[in-house]
N, C-alpha and C. Protein backbone atom coordinates (compact mmCIF):
# COMPACT_ATOMS: atom_id res chain seq x y z
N UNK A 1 17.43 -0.82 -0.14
CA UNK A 1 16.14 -0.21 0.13
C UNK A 1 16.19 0.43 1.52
N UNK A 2 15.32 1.58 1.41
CA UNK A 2 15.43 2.28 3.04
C UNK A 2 14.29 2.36 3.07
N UNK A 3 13.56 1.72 4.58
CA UNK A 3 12.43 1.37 4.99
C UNK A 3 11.82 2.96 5.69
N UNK A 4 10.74 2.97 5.43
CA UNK A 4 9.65 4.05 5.72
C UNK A 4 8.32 3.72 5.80
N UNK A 5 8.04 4.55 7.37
CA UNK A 5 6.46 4.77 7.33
C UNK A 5 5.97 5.90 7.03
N UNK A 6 5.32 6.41 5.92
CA UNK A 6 4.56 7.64 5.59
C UNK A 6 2.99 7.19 5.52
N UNK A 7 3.10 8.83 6.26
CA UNK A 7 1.44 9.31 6.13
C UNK A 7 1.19 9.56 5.07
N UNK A 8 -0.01 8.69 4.77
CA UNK A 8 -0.50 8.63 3.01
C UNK A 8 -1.57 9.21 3.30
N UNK A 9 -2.26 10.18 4.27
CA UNK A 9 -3.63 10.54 4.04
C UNK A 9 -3.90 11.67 3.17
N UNK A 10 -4.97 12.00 2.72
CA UNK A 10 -5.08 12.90 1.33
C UNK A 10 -4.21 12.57 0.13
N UNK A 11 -3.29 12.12 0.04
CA UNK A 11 -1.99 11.59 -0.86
C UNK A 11 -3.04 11.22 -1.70
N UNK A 12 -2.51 11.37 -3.22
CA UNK A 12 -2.81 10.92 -4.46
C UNK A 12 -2.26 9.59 -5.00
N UNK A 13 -3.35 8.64 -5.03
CA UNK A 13 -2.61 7.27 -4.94
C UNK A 13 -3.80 6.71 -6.53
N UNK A 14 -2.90 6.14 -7.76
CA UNK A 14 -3.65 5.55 -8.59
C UNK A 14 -3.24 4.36 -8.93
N UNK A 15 -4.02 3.54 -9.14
CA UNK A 15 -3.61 2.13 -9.21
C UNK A 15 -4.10 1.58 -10.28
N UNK A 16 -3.28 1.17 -11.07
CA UNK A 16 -3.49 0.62 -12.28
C UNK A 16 -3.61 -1.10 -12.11
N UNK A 17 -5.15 -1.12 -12.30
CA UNK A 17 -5.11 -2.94 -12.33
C UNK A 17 -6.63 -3.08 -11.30
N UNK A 18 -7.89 -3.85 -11.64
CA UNK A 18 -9.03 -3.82 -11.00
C UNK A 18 -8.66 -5.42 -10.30
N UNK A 19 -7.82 -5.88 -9.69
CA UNK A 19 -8.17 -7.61 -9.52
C UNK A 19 -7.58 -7.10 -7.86
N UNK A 20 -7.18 -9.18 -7.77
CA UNK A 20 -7.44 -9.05 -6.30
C UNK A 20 -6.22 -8.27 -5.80
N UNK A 21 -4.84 -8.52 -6.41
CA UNK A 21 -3.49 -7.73 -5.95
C UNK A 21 -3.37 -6.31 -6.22
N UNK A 22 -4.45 -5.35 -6.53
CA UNK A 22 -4.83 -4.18 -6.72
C UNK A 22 -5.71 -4.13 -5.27
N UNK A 23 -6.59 -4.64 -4.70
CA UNK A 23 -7.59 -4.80 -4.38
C UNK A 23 -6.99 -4.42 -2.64
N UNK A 24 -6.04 -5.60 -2.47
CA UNK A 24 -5.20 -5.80 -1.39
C UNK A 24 -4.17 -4.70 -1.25
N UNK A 25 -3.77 -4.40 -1.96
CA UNK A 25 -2.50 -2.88 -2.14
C UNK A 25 -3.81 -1.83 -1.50
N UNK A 26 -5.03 -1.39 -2.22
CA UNK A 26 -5.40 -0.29 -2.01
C UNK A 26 -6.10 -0.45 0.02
N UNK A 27 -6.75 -1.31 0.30
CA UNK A 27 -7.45 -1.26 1.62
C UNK A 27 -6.15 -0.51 2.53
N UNK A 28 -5.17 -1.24 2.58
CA UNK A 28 -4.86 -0.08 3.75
C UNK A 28 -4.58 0.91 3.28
N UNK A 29 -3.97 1.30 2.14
CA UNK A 29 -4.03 2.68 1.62
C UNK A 29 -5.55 3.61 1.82
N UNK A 30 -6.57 2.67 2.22
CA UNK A 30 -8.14 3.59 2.15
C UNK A 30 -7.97 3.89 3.55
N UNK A 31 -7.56 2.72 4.45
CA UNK A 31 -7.69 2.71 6.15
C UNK A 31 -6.79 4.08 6.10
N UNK A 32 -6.01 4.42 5.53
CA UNK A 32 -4.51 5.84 6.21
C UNK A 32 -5.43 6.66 5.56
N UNK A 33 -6.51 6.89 4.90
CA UNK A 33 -6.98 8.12 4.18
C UNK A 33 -6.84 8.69 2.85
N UNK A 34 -6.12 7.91 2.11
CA UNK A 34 -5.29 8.25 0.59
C UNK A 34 -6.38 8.46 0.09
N UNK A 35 -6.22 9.36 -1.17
CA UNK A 35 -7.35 9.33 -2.43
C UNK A 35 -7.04 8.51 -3.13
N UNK A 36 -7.84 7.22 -3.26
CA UNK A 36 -7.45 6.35 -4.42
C UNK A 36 -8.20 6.61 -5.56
N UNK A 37 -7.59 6.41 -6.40
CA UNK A 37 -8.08 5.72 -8.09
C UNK A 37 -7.19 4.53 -8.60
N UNK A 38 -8.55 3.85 -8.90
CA UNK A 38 -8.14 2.82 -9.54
C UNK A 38 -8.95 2.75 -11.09
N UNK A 39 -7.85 2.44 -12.17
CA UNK A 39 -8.20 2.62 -13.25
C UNK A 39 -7.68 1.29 -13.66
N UNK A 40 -9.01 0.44 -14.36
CA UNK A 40 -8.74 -0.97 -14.78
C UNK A 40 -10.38 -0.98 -16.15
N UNK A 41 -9.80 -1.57 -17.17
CA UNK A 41 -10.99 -2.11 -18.20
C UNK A 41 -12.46 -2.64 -17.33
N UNK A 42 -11.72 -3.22 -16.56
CA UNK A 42 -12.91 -4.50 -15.44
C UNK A 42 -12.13 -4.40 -13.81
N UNK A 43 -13.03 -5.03 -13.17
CA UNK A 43 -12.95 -5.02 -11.31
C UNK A 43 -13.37 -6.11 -10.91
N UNK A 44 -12.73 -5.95 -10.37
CA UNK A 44 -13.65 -6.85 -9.28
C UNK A 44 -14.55 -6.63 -8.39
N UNK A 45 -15.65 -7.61 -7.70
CA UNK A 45 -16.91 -6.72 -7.31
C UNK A 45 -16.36 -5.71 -6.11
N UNK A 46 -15.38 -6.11 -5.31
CA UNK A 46 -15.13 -5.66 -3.75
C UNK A 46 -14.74 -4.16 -4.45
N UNK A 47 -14.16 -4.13 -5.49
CA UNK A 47 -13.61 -2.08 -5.88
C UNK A 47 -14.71 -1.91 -6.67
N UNK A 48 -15.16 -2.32 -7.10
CA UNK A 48 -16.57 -1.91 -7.72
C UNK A 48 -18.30 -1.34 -6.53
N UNK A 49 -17.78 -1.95 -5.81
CA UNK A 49 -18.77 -1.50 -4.49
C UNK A 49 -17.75 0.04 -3.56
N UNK A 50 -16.68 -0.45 -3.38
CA UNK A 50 -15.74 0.86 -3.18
C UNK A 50 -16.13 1.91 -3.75
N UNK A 51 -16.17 1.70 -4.99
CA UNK A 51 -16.63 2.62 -6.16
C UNK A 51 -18.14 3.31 -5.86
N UNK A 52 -18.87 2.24 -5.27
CA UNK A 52 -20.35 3.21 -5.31
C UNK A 52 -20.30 3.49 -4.37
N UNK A 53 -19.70 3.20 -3.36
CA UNK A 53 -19.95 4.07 -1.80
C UNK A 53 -18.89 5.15 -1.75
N UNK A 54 -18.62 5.68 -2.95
CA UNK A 54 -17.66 6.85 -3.03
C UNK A 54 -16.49 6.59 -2.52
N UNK A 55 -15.80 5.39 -2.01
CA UNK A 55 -14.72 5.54 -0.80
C UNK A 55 -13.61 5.69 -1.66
N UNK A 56 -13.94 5.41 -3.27
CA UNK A 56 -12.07 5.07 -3.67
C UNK A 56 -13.26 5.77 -5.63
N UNK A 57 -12.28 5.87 -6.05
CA UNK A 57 -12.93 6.27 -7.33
C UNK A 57 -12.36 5.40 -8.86
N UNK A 58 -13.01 4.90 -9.78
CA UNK A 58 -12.86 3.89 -10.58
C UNK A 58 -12.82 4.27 -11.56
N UNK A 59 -12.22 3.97 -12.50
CA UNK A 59 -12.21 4.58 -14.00
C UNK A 59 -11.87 3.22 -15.11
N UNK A 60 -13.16 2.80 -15.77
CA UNK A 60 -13.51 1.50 -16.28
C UNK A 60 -12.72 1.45 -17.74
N UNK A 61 -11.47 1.74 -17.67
CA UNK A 61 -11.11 2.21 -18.98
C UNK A 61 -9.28 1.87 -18.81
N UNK A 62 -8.62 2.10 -19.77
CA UNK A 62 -6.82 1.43 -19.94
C UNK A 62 -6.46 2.63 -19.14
N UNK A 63 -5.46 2.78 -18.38
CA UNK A 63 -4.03 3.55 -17.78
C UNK A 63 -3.90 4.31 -19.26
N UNK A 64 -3.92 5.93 -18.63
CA UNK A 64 -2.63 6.19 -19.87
C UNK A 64 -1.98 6.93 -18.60
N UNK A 65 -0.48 7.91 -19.32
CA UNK A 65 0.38 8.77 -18.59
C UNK A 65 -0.14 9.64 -17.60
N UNK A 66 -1.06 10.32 -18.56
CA UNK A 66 -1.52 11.25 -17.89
C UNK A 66 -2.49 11.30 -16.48
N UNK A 67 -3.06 9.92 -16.20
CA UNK A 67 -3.68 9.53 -15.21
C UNK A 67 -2.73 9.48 -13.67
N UNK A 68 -1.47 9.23 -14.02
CA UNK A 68 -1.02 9.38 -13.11
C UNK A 68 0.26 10.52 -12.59
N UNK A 69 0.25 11.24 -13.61
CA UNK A 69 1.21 12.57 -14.20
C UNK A 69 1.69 13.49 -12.72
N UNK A 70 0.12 13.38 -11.51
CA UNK A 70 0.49 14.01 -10.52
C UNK A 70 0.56 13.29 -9.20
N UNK A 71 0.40 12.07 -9.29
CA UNK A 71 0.25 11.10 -8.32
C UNK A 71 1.31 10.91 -7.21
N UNK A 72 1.19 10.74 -5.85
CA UNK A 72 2.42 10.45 -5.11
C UNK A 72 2.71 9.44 -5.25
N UNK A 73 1.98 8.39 -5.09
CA UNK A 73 2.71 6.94 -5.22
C UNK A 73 0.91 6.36 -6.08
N UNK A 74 1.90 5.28 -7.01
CA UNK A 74 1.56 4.71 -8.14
C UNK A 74 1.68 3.03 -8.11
N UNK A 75 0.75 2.18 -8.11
CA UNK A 75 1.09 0.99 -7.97
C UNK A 75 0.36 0.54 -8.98
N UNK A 76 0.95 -0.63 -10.06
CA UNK A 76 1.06 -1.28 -11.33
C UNK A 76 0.59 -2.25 -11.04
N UNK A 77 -0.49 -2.60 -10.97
CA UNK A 77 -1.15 -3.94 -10.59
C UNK A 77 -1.65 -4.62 -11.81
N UNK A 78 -1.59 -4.43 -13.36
CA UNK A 78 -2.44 -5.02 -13.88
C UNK A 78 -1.95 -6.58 -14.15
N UNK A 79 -2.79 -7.02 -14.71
CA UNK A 79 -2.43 -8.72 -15.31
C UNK A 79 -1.60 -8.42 -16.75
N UNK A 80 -1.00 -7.40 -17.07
CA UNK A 80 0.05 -7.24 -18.44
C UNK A 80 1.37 -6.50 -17.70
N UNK A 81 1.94 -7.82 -17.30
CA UNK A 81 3.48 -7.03 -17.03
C UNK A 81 4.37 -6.05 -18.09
N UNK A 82 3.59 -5.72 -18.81
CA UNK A 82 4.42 -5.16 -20.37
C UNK A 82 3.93 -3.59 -19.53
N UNK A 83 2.54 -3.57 -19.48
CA UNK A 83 1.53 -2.14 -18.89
C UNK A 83 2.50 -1.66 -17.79
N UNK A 84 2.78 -2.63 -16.67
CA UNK A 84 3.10 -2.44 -15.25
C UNK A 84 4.42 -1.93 -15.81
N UNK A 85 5.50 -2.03 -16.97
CA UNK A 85 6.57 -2.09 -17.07
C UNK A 85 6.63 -0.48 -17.28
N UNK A 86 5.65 -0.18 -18.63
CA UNK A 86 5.46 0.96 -18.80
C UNK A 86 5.17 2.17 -17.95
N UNK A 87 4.32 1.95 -16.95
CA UNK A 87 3.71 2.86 -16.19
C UNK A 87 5.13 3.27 -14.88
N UNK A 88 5.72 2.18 -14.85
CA UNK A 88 7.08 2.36 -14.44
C UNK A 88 8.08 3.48 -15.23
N UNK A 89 8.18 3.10 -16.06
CA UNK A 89 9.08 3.74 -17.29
C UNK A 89 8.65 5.56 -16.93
N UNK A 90 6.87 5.95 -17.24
CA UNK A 90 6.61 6.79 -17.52
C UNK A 90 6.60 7.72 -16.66
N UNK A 91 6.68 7.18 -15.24
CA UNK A 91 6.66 7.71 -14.16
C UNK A 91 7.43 8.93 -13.77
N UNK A 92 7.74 10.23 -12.78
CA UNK A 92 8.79 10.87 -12.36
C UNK A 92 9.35 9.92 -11.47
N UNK A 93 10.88 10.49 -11.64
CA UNK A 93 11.83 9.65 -10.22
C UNK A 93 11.60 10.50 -9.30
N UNK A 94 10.58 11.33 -9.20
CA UNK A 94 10.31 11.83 -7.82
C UNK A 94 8.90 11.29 -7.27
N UNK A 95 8.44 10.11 -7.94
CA UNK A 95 7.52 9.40 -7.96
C UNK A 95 7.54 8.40 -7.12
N UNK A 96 6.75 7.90 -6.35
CA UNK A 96 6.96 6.60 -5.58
C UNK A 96 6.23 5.55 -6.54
N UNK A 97 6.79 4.49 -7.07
CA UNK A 97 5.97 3.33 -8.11
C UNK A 97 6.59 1.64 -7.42
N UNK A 98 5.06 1.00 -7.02
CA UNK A 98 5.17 -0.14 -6.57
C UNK A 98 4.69 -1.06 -8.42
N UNK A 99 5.25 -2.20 -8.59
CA UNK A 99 5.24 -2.37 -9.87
C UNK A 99 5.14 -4.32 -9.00
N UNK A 100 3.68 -4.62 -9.06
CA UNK A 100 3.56 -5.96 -8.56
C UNK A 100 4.06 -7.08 -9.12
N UNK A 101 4.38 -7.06 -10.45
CA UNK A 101 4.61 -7.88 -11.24
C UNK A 101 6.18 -8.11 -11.68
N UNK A 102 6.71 -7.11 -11.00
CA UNK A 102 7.96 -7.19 -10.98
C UNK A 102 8.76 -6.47 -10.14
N UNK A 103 8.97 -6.79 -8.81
CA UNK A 103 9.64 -6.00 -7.40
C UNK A 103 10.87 -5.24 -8.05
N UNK A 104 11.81 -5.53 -8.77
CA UNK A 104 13.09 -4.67 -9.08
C UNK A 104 12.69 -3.54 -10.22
N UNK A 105 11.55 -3.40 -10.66
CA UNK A 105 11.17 -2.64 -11.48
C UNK A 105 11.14 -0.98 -11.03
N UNK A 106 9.94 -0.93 -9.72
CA UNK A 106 9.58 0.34 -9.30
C UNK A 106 10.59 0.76 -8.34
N UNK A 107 10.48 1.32 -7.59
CA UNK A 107 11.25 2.23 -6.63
C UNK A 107 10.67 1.98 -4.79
N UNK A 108 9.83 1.10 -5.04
CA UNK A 108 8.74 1.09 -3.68
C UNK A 108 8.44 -0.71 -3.75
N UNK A 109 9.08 -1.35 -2.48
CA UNK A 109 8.35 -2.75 -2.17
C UNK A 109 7.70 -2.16 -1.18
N UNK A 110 6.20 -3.12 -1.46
CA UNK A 110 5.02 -2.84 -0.12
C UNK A 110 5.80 -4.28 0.53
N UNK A 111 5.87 -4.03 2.07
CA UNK A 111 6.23 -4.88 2.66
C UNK A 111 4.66 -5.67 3.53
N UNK A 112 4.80 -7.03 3.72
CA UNK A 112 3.82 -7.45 4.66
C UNK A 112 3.84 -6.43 6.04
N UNK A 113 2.53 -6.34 6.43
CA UNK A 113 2.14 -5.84 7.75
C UNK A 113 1.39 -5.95 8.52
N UNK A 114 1.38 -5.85 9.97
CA UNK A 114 0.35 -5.70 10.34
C UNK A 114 0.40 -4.73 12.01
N UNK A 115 -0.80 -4.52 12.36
CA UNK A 115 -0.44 -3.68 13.82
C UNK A 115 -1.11 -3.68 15.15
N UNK A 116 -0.80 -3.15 16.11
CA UNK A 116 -1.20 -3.90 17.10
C UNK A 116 -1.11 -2.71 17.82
N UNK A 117 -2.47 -1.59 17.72
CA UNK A 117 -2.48 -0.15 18.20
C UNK A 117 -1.52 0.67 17.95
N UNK A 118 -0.50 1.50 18.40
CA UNK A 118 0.74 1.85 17.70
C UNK A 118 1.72 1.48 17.84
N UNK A 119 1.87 -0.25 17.51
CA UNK A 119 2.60 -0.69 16.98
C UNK A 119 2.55 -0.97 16.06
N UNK A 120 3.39 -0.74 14.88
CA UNK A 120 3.60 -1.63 13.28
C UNK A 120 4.65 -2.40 12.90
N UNK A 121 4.53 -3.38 12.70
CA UNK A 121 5.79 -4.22 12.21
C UNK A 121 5.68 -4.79 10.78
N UNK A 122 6.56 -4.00 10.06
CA UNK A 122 6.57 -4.77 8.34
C UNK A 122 7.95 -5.86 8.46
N UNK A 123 7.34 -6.78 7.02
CA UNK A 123 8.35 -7.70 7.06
C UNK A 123 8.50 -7.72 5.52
N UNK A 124 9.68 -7.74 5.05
CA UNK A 124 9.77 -7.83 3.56
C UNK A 124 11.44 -8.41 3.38
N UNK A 125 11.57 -9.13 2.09
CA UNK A 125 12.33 -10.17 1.58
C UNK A 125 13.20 -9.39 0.82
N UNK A 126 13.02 -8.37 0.62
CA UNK A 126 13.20 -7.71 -0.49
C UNK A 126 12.63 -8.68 -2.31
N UNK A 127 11.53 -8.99 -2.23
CA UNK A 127 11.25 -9.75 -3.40
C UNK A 127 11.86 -11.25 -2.99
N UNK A 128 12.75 -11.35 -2.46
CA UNK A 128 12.99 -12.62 -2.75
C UNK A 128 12.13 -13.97 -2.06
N UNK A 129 11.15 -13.76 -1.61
CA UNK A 129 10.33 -14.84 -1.04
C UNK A 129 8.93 -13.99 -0.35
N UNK A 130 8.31 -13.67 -1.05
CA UNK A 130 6.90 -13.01 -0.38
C UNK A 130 6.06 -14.12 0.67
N UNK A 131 6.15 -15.00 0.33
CA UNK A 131 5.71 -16.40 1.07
C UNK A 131 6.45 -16.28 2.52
N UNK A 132 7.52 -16.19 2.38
CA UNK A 132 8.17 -16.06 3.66
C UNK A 132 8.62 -15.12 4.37
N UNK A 133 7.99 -13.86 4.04
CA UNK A 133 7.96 -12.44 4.78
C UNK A 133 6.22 -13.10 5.54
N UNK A 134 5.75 -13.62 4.99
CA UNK A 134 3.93 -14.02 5.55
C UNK A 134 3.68 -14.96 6.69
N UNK A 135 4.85 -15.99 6.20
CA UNK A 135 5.42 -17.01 7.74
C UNK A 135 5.80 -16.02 8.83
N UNK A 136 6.80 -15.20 8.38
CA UNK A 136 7.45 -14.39 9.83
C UNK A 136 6.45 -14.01 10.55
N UNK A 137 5.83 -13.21 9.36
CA UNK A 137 4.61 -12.34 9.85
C UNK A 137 3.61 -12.98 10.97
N UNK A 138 3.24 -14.18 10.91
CA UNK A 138 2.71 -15.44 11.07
C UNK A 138 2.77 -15.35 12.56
N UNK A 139 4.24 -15.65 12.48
CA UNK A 139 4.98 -15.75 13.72
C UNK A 139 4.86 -14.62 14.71
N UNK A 140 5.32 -13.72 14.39
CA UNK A 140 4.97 -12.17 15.06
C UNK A 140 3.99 -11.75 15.63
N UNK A 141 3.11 -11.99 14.77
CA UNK A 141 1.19 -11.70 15.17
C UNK A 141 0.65 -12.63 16.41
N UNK A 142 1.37 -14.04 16.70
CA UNK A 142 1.39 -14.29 17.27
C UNK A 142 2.21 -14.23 18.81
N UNK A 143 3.50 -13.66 18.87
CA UNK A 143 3.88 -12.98 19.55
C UNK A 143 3.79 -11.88 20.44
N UNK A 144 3.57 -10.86 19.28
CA UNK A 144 2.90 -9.61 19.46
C UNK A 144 1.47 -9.95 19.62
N UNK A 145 0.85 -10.29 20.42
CA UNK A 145 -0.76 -10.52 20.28
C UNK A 145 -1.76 -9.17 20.94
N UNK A 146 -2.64 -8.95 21.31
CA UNK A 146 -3.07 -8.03 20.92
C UNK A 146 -3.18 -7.26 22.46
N UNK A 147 -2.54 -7.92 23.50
CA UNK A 147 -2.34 -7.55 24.56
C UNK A 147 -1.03 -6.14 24.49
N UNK A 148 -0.20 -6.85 23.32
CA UNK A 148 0.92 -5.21 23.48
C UNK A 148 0.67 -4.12 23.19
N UNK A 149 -0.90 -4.20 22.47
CA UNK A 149 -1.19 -2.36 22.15
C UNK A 149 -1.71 -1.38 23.61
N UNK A 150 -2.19 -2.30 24.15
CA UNK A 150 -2.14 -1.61 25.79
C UNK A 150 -0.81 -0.71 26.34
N UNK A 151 0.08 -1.69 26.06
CA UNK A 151 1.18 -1.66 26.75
C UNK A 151 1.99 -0.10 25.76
N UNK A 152 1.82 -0.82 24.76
CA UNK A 152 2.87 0.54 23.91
C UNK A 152 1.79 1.73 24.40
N UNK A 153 0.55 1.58 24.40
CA UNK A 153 -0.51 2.85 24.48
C UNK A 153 0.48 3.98 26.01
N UNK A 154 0.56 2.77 26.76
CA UNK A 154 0.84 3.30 27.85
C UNK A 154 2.09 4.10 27.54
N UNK A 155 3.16 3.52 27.29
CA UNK A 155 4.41 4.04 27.12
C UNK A 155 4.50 5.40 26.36
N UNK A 156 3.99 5.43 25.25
CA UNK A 156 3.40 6.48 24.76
C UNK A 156 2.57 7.69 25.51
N UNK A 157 1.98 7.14 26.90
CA UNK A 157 1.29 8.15 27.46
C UNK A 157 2.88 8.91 28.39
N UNK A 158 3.48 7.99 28.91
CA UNK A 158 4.43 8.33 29.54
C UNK A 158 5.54 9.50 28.72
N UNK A 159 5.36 8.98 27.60
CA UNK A 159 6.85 9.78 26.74
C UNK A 159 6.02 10.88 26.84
N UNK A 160 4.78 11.16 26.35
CA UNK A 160 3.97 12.54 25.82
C UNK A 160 3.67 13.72 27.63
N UNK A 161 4.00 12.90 28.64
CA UNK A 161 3.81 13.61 29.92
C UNK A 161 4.96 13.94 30.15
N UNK A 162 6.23 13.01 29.59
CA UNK A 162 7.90 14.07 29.89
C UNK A 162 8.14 15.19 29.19
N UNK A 163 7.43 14.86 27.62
CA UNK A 163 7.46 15.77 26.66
C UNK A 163 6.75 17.08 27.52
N UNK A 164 5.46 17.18 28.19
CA UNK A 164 5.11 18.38 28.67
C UNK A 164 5.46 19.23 30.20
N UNK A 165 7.03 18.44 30.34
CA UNK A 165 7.71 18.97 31.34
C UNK A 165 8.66 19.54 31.32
């Protein structure tokens, strides 16, 4: 796997699956600006209120192909790993597809994260222990505490004043 941060804002992002591991995939995808859809039979209340304050858009009905035919990245959240398998399958390989129910499936692990002004640090197992990408994480957040976004802020002011010399 080769690790990347992309700008997902405006990006076409649909998510198949209304529960809580749909729920958790889409928020920071809303925080970067993505257009979400999420298309699930049922929701949960937290995307169902998403839904009426316009922030993310819902479609109370099954995944088919065509829902996600133009999508940049695609994440398979439902409770039928057979669905998540499919929506994999149907996808382009020029497609980005996170497939929750089964990490070796899609083409995209969401790694744990978190940030600390412009800093970001992901941590991921590659699948093999999500529990323990969350310990590290654990660890880090505490490390990194919230005193280093000052600090990178600064450094950042410094690089951007050589840059205009």
């Amino acid at each position: 796997m080769f690790p990347l941060f992309i700008r997902m804002e405006r990006k076409k992002v649909v998510i198949a699956g209304g529960g809580q591991i749909a729920y958790r995939r889409l928020l920071p995808l809303l925080d970067e600006g993505a257009c979400i859809t999420v298309i699930s039979p049922k929701a949960i209340d937290a995307i169902v209120h998403l839904a009426e304050q316009k922030r993310i858009t819902w479609h109370a009905r099954s995944i088919e192909p065509s829902d996600y035919a133009d999508a940049f990245f695609i994440i398979a959240a439902t409770n039928d790993p057979n669905v998540n398998e499919q929506i994999a399958t149907y996808a382009s390989p020029n497609q980005l597809v996170n497939v929750a129910s089964n990490h070796l499936i899609g083409n995209v692990h969401v790694p744990t994260f978190f940030s600390r002004g412009k800093l970001q640090i992901a941590i991921t197992t590659g699948g093999a222990s999500p529990a323990f990408a969350k310990q590290i994480k654990k660890q880090l957040e505490q490390q990194f505490d919230e005193s280093i976004a000052q600090h990178v802020e600064e450094l950042y002011k410094q690089r951007q004043q050589r840059k205009e010399l």
